[in-house]
C-alpha atoms as a PDB file:
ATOM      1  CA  UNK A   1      42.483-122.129 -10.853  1.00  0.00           C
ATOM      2  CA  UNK A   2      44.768-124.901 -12.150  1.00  0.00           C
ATOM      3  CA  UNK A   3      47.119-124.127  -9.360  1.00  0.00           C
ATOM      4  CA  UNK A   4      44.344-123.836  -6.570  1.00  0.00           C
ATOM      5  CA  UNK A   5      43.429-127.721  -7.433  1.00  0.00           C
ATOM      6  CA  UNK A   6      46.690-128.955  -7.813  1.00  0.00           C
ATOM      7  CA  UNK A   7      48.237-127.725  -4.129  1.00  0.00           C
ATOM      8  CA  UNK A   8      44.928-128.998  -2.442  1.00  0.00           C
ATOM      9  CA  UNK A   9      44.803-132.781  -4.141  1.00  0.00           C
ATOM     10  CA  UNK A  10      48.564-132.660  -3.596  1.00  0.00           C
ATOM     11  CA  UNK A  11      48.287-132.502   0.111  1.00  0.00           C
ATOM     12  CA  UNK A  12      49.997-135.664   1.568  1.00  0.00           C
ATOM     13  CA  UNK A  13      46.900-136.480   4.095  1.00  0.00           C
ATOM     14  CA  UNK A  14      44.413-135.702   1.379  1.00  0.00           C
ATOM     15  CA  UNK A  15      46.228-137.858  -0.976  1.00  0.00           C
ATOM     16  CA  UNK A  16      46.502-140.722   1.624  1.00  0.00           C
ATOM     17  CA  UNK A  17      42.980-140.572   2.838  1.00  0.00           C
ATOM     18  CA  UNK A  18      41.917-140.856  -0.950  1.00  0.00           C
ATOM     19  CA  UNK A  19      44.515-144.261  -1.364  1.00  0.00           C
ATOM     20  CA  UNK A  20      42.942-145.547   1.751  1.00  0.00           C
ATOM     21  CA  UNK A  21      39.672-145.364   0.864  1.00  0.00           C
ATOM     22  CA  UNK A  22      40.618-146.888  -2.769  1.00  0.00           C
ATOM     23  CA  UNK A  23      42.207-149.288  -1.131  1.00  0.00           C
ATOM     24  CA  UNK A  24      39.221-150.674   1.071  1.00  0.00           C
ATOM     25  CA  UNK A  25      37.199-149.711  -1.976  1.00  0.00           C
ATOM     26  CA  UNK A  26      38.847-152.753  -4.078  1.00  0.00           C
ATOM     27  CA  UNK A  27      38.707-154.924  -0.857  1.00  0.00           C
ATOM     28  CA  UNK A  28      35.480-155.466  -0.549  1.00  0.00           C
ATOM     29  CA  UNK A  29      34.569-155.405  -4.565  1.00  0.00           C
ATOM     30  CA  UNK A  30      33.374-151.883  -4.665  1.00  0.00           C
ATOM     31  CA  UNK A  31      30.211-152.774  -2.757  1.00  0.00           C
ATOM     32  CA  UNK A  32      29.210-149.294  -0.921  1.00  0.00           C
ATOM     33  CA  UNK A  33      27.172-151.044   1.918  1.00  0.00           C
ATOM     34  CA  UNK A  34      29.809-152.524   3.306  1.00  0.00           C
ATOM     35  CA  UNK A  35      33.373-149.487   2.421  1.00  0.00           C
ATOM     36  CA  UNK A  36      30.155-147.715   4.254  1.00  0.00           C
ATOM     37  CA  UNK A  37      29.700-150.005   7.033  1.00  0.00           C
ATOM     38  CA  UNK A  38      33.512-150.474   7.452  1.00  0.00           C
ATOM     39  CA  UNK A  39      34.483-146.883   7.352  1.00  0.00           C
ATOM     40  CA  UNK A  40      32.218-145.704  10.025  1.00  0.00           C
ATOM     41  CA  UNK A  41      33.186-148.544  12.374  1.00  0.00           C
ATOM     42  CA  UNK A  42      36.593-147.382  12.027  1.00  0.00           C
ATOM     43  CA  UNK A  43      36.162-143.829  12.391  1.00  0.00           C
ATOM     44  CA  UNK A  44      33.900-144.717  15.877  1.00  0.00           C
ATOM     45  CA  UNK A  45      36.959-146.538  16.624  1.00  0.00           C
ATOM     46  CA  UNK A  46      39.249-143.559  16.193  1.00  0.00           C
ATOM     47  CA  UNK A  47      36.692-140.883  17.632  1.00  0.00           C
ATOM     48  CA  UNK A  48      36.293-143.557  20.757  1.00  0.00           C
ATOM     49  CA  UNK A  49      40.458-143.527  21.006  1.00  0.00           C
ATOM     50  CA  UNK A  50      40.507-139.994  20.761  1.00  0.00           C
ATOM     51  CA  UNK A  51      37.815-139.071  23.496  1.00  0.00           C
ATOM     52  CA  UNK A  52      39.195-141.991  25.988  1.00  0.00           C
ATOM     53  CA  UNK A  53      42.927-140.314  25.655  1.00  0.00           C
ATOM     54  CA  UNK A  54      41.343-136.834  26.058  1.00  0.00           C
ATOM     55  CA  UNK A  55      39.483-138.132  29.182  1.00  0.00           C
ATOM     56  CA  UNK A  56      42.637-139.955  30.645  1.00  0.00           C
ATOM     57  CA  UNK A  57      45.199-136.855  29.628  1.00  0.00           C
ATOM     58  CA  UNK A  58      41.859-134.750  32.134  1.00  0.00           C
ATOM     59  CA  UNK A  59      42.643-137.448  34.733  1.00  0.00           C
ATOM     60  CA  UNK A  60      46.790-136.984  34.279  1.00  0.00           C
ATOM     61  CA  UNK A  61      47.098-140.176  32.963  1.00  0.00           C
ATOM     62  CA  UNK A  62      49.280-141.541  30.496  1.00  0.00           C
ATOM     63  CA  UNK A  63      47.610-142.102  26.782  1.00  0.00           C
ATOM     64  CA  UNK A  64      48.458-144.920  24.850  1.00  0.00           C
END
């Protein structure tokens, strides 16, 4: 069991993720409202990236 936990929190995006979110954690003083706020404005941001270069790569455009 030891083993099972320490390859999964030793996965480099897992690890980063957790250091990222730490990181906006101590940024705005550990108030949850606004890591909450923040965190799904930026994942919108990413899932709205990700959708328009899906859409443009349908239309044989380049993505950016």
């Amino acid at each position: 069991m030891r083993e099972l936990i320490a390859r999964q929190l030793y996965k480099p995006s897992l690890v980063l993720l957790m250091l990222s979110l730490m990181q906006l954690m101590v940024t705005l003083d550990f108030n949850m409202a606004q890591v909450t706020l923040v965190a799904l404005v930026k994942s919108a941001r990413y899932m709205r990236r990700k959708l328009r270069c899906k859409w443009r790569g349908f239309l044989r455009v380049a993505c950016s």
